[in-house]
PDB file of N, CA and C in Angstrom:
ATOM      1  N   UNK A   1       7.560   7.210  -4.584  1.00  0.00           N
ATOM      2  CA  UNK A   1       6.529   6.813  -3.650  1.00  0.00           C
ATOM      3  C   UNK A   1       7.212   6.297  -2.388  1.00  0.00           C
ATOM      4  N   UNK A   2       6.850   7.119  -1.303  1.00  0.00           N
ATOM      5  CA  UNK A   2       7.298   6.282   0.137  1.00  0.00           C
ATOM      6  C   UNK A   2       5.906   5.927   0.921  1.00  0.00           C
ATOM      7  N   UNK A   3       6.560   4.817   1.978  1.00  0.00           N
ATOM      8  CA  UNK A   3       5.316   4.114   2.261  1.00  0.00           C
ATOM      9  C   UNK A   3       5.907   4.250   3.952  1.00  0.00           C
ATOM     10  N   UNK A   4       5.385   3.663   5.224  1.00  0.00           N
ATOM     11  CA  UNK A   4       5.694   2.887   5.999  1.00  0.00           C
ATOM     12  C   UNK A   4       4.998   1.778   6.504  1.00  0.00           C
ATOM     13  N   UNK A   5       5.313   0.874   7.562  1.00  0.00           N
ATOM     14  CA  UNK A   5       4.458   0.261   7.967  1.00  0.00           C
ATOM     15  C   UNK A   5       3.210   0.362   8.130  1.00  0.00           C
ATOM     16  N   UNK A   6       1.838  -0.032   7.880  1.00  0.00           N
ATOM     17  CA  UNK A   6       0.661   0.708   8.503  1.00  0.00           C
ATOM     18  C   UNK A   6       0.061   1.268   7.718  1.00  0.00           C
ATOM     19  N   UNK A   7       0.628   1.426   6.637  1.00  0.00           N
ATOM     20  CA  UNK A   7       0.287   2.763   5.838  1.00  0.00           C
ATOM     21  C   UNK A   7      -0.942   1.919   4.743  1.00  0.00           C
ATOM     22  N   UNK A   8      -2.064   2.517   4.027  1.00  0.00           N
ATOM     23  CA  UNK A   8      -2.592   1.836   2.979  1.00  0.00           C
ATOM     24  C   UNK A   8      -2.405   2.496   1.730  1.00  0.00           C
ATOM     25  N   UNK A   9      -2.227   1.172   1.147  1.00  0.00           N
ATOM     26  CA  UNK A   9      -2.197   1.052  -0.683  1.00  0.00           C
ATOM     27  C   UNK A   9      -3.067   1.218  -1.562  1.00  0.00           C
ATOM     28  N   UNK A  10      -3.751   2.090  -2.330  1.00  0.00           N
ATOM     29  CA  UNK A  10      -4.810   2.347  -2.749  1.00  0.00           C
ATOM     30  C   UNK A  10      -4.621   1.348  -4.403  1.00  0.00           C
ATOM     31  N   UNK A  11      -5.051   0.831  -4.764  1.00  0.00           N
ATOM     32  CA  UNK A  11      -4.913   0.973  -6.116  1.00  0.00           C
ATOM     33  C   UNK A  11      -6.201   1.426  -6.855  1.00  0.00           C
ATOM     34  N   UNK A  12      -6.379   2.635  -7.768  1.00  0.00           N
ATOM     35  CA  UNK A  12      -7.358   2.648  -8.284  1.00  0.00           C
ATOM     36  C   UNK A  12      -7.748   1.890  -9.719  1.00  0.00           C
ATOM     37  N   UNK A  13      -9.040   1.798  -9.991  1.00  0.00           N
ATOM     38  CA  UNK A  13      -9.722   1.282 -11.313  1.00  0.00           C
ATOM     39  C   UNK A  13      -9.282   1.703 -12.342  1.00  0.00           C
ATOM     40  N   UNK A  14      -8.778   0.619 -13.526  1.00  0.00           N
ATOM     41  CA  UNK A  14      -8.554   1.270 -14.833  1.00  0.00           C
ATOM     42  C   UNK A  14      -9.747   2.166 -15.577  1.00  0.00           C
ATOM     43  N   UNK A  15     -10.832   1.352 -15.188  1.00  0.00           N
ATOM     44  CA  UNK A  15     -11.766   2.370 -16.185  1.00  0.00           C
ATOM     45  C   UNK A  15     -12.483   2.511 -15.482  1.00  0.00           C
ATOM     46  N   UNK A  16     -13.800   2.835 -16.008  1.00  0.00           N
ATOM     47  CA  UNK A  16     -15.158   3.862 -15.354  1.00  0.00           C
ATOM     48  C   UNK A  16     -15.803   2.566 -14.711  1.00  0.00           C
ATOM     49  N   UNK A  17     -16.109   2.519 -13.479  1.00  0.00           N
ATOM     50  CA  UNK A  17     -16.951   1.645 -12.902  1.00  0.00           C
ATOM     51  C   UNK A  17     -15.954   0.325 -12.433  1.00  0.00           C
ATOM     52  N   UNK A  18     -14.679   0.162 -12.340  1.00  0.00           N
ATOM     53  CA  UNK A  18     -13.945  -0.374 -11.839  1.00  0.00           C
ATOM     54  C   UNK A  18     -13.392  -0.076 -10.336  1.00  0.00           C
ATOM     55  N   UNK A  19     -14.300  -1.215  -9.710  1.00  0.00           N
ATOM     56  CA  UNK A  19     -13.526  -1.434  -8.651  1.00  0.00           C
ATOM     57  C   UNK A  19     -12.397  -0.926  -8.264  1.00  0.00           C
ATOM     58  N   UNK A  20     -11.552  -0.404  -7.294  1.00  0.00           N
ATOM     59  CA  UNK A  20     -10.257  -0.062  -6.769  1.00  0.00           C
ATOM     60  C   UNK A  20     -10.187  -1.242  -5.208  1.00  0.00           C
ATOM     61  N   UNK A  21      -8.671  -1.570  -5.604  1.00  0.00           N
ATOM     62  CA  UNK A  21      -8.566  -2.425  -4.256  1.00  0.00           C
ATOM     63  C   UNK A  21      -7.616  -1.782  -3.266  1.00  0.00           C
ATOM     64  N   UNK A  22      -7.703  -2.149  -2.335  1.00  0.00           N
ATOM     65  CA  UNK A  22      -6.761  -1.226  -0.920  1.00  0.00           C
ATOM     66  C   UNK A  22      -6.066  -3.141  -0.205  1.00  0.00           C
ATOM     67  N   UNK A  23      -4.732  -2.155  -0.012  1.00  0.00           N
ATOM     68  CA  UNK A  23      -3.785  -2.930   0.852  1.00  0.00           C
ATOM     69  C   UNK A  23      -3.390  -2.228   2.239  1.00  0.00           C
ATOM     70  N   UNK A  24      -2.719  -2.640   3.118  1.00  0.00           N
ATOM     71  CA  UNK A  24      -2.165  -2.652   4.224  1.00  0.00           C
ATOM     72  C   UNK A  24      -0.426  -3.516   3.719  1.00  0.00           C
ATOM     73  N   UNK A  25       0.105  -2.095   4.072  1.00  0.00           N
ATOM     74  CA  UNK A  25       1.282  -2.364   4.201  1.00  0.00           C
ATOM     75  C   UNK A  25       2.032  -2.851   5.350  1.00  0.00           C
ATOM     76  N   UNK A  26       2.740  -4.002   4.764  1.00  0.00           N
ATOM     77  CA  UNK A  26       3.178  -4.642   6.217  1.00  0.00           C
ATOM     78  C   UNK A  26       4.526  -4.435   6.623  1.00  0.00           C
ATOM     79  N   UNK A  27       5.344  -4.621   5.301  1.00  0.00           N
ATOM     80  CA  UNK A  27       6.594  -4.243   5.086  1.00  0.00           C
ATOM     81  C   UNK A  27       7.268  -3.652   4.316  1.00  0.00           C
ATOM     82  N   UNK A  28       8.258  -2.878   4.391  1.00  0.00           N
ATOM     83  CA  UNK A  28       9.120  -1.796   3.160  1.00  0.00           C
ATOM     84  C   UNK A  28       9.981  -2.801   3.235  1.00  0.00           C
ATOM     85  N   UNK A  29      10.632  -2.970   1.459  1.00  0.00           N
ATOM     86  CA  UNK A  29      11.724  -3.219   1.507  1.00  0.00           C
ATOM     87  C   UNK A  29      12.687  -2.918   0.806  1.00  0.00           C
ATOM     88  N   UNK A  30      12.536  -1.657   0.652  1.00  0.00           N
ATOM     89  CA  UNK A  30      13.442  -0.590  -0.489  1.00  0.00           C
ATOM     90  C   UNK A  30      13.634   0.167   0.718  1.00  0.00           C
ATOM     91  N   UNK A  31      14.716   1.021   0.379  1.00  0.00           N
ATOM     92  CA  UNK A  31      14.997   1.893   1.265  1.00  0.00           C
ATOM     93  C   UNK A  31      14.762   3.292   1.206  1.00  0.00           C
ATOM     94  N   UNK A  32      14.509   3.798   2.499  1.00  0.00           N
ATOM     95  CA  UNK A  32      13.876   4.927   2.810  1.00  0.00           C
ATOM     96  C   UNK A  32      12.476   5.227   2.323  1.00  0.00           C
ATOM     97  N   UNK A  33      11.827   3.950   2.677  1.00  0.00           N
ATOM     98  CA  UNK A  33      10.124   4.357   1.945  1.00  0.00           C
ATOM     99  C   UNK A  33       9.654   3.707   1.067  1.00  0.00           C
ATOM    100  N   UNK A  34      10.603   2.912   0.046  1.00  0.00           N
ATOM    101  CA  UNK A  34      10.340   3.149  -0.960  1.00  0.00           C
ATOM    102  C   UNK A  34      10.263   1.857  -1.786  1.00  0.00           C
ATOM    103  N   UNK A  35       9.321   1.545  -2.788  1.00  0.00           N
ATOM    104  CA  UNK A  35       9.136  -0.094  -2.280  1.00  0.00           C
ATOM    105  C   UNK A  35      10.022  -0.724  -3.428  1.00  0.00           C
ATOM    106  N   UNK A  36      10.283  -2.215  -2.857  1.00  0.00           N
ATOM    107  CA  UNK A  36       8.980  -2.921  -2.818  1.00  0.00           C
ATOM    108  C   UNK A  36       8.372  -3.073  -1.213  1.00  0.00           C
ATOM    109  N   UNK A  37       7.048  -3.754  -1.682  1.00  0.00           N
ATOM    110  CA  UNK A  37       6.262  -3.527  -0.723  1.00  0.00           C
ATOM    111  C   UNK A  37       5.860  -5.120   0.127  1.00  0.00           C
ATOM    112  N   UNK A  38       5.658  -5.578   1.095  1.00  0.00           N
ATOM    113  CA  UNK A  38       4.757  -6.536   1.481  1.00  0.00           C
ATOM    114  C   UNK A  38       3.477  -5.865   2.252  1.00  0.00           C
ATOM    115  N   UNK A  39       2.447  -6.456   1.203  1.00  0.00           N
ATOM    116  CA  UNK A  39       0.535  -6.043   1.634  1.00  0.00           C
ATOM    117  C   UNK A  39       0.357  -7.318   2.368  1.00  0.00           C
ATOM    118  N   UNK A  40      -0.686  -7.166   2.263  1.00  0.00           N
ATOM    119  CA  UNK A  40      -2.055  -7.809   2.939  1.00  0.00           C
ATOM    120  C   UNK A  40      -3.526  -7.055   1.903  1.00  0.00           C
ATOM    121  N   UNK A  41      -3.812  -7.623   0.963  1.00  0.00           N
ATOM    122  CA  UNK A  41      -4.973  -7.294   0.490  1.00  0.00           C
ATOM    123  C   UNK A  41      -5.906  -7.414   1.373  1.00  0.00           C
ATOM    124  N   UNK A  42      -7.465  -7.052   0.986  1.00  0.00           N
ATOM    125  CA  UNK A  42      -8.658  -6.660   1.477  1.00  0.00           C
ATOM    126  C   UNK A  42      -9.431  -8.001   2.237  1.00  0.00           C
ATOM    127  N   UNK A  43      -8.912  -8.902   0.877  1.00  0.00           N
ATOM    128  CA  UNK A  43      -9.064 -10.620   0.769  1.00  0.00           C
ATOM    129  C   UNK A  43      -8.457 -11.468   1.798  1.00  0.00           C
ATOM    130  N   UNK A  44      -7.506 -10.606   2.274  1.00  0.00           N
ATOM    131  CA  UNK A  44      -6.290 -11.670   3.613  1.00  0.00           C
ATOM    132  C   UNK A  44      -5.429 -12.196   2.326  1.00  0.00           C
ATOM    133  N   UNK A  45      -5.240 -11.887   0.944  1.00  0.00           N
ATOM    134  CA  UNK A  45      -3.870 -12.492   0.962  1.00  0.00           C
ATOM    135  C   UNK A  45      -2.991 -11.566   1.118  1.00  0.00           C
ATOM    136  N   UNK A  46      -1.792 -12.151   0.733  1.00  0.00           N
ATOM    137  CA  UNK A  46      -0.531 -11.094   0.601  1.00  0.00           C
ATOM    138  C   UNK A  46       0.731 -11.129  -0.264  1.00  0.00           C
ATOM    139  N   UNK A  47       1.308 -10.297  -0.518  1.00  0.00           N
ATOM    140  CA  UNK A  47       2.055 -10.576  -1.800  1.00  0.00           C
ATOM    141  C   UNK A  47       3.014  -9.648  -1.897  1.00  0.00           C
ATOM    142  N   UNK A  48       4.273  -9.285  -2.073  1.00  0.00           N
ATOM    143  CA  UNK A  48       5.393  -8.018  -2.516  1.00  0.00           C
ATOM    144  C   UNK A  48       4.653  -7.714  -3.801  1.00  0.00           C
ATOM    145  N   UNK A  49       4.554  -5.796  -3.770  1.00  0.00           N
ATOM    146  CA  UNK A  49       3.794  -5.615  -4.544  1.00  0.00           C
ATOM    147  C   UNK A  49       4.422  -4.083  -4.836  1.00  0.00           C
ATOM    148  N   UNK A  50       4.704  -4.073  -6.502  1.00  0.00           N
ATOM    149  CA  UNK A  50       5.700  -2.801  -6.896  1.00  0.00           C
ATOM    150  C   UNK A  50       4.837  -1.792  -7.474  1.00  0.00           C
ATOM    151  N   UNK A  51       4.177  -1.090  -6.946  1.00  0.00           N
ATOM    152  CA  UNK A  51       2.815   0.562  -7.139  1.00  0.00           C
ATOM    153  C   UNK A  51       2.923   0.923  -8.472  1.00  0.00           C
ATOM    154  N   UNK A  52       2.635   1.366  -9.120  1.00  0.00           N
ATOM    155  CA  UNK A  52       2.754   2.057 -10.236  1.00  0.00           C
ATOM    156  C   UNK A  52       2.355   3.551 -10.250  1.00  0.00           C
ATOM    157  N   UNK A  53       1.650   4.203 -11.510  1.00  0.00           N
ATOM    158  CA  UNK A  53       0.957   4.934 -11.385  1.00  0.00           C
ATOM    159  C   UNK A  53      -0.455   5.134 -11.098  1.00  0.00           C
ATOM    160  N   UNK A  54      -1.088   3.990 -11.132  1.00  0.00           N
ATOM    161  CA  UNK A  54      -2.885   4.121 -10.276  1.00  0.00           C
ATOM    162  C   UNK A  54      -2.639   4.056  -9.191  1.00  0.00           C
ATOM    163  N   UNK A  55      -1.537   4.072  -8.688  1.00  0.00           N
ATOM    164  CA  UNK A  55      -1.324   4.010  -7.144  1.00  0.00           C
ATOM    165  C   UNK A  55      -1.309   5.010  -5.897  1.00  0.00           C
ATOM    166  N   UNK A  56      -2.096   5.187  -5.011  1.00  0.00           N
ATOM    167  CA  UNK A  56      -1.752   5.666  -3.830  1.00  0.00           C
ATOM    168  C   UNK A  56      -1.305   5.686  -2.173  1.00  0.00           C
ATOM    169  N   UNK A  57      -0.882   6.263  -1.909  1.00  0.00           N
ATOM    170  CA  UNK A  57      -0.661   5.565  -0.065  1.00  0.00           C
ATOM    171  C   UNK A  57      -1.243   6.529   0.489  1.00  0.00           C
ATOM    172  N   UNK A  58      -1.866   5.991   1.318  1.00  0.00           N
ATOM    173  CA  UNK A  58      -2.448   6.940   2.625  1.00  0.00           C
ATOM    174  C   UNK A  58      -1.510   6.669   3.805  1.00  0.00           C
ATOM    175  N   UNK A  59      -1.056   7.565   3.851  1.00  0.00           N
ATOM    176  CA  UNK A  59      -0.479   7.640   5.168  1.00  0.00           C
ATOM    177  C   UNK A  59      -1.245   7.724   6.398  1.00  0.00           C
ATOM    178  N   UNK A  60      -0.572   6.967   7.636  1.00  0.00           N
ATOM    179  CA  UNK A  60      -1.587   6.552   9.005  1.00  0.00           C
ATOM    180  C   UNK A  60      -1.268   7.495   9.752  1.00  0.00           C
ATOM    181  N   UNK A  61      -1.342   8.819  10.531  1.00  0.00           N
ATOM    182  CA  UNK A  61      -0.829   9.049  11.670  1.00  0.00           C
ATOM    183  C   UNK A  61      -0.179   8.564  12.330  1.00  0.00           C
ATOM    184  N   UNK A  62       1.158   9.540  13.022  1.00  0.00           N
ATOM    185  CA  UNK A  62       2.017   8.869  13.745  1.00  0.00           C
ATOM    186  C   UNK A  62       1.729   8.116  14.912  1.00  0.00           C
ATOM    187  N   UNK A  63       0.519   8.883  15.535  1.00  0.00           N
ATOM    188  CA  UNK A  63       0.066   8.041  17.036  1.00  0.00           C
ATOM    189  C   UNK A  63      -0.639   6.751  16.527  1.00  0.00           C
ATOM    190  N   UNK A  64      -0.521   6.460  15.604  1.00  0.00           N
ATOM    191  CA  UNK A  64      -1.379   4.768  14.836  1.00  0.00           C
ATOM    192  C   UNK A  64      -0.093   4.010  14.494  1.00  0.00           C
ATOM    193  N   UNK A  65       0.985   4.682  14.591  1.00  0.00           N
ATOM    194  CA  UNK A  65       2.133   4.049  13.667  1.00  0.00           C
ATOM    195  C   UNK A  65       2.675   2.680  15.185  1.00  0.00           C
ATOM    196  N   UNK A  66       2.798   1.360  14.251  1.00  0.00           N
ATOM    197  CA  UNK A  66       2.824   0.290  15.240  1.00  0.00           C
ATOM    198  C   UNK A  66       4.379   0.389  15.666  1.00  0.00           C
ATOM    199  N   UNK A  67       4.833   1.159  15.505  1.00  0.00           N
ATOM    200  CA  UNK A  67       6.714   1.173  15.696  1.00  0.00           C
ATOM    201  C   UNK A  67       6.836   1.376  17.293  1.00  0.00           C
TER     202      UNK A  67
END
């Protein structure tokens, strides 16, 4: 899994009718992409956060990318 800045964190629901929460990635700190991660949940907190497999990233377009 690679990420960059900007990018969002999907996590989906374990089961049927479960909620999925989304992050905003703030920071990589694995290299080349690849996490760990610093979010920003939905909530305003934030936390280093290691994806698993319910996991997805949406990637932002480059003209959105804050670099």
């Amino acid at each position: 899994m690679r990420a960059s800045e900007g990018d969002r964190l999907i996590i989906h629901g374990h089961h049927v009718g479960d909620p999925g929460r989304t992050a905003e990635i703030l920071e990589v700190h694995g290299r080349d992409g690849e996490p760990p991660y610093l979010v920003r949940w939905d909530d305003g907190h934030e936390s280093t956060f290691y994806p698993s497999s319910d996991s997805t990233i949406e990637h932002q377009p480059a003209e959105w990318s804050r670099h």
